[in-house]
C-alpha atoms as a PDB file:
ATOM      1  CA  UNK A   1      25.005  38.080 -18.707  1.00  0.00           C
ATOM      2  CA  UNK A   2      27.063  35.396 -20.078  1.00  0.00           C
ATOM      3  CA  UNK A   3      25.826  31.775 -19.559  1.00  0.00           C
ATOM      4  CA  UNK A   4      29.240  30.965 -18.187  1.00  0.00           C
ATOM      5  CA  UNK A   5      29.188  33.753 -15.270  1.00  0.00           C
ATOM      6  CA  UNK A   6      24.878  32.068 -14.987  1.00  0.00           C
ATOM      7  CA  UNK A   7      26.525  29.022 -14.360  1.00  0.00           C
ATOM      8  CA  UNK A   8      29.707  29.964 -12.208  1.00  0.00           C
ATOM      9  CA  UNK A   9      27.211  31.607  -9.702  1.00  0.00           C
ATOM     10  CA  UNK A  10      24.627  28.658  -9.600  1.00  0.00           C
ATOM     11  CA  UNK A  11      27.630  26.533  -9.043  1.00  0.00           C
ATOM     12  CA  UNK A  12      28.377  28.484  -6.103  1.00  0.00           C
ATOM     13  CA  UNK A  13      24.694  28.906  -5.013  1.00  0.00           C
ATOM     14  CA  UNK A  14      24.502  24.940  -5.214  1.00  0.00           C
ATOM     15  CA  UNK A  15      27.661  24.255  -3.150  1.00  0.00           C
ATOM     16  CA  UNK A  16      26.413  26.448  -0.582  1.00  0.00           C
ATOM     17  CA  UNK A  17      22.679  25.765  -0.326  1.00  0.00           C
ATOM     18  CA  UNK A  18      23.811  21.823  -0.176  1.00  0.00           C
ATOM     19  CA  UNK A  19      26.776  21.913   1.407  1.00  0.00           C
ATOM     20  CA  UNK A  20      28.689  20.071  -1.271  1.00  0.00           C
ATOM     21  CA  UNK A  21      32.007  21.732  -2.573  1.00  0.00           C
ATOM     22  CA  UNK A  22      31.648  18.822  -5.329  1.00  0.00           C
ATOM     23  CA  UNK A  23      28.254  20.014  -7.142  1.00  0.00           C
ATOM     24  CA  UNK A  24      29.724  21.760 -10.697  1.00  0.00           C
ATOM     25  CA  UNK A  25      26.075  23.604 -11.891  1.00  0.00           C
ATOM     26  CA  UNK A  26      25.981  22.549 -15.617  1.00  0.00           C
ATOM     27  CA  UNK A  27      22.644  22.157 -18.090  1.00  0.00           C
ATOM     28  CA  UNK A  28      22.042  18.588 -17.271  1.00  0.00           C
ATOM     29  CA  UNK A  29      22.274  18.784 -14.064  1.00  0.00           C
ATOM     30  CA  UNK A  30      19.216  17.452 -11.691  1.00  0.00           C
ATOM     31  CA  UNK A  31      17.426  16.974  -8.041  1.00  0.00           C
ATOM     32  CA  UNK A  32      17.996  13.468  -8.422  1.00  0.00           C
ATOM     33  CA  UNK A  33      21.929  13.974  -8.981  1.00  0.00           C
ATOM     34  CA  UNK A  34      21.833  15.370  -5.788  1.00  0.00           C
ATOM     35  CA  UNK A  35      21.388  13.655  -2.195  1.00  0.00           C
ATOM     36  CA  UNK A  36      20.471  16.608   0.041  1.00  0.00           C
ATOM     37  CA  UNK A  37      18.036  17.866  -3.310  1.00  0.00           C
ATOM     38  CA  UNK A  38      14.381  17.546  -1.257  1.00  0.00           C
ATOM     39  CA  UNK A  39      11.356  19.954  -1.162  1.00  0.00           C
ATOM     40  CA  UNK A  40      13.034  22.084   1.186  1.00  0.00           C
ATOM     41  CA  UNK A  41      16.413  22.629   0.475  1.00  0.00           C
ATOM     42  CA  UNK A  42      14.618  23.193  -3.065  1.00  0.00           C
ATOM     43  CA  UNK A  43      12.841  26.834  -2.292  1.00  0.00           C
ATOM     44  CA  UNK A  44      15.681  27.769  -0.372  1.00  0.00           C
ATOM     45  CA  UNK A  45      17.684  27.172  -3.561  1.00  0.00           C
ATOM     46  CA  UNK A  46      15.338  29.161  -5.945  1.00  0.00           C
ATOM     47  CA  UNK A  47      15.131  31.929  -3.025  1.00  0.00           C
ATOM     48  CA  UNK A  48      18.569  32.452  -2.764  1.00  0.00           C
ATOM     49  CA  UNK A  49      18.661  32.264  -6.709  1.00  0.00           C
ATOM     50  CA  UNK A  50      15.860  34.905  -6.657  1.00  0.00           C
ATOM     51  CA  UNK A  51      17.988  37.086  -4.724  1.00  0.00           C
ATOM     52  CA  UNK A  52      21.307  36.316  -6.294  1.00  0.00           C
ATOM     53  CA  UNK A  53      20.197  37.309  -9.592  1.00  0.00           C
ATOM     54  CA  UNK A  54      17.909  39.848  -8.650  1.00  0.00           C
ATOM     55  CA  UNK A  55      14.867  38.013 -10.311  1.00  0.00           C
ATOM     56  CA  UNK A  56      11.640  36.887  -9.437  1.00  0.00           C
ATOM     57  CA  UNK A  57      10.121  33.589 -10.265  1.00  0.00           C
ATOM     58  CA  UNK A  58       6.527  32.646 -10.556  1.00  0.00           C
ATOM     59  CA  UNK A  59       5.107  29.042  -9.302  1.00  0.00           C
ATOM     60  CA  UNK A  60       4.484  28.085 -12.761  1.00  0.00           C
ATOM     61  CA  UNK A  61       7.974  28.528 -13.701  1.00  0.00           C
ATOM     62  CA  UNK A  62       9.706  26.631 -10.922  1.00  0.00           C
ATOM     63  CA  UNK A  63       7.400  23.598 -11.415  1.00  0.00           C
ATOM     64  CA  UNK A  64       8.069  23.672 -15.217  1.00  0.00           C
ATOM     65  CA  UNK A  65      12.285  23.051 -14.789  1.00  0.00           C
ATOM     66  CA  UNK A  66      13.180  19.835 -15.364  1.00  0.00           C
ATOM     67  CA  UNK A  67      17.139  20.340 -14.908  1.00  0.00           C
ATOM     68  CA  UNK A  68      19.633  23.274 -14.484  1.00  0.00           C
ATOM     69  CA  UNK A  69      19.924  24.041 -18.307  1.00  0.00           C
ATOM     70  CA  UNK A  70      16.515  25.236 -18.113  1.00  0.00           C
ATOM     71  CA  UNK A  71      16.898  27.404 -14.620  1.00  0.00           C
ATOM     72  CA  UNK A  72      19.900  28.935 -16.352  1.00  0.00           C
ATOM     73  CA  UNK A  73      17.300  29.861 -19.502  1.00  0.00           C
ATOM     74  CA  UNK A  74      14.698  31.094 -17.481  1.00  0.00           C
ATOM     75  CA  UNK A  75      17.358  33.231 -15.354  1.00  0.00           C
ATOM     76  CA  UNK A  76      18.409  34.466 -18.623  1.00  0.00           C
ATOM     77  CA  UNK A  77      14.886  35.507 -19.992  1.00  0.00           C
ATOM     78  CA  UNK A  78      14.202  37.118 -16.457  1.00  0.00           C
ATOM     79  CA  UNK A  79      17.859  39.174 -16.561  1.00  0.00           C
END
């Protein structure tokens, strides 16, 4: 999968799980760019990219991410 088409689908995935039609998913992206970004809203974000992608993410690798250039790169190394 292309990294554009990665990041065209978290862009969607982040307008819906936050309710923001003005989030654009790109590598710098993070939690503190976003308001409504809290522990919550956070695993149902990963969940829903779990399922969008068809992947599976261990603990280890969620707590490792520091913005969405590395989601997209672990996405990619799980695809």
């Amino acid at each position: 999968m292309e990294d554009t088409e990665i990041y065209q689908r978290l862009t969607g995935i982040f307008r819906d799980v936050f309710d923001d039609d003005s989030i654009v998913a790109r590598p710098e992206l993070t939690a503190e760019d976003v308001d409504e970004w809290d522990s919550l809203s956070h695993i149902r974000l990963m969940l829903t990219i779990e399922k969008t992608f068809h992947v599976s993410f261990s603990a280890s690798d969620v707590g490792s991410l520091h913005n969405v250039g590395e989601l997209a790169q672990l996405i990619q190394s799980k695809l």
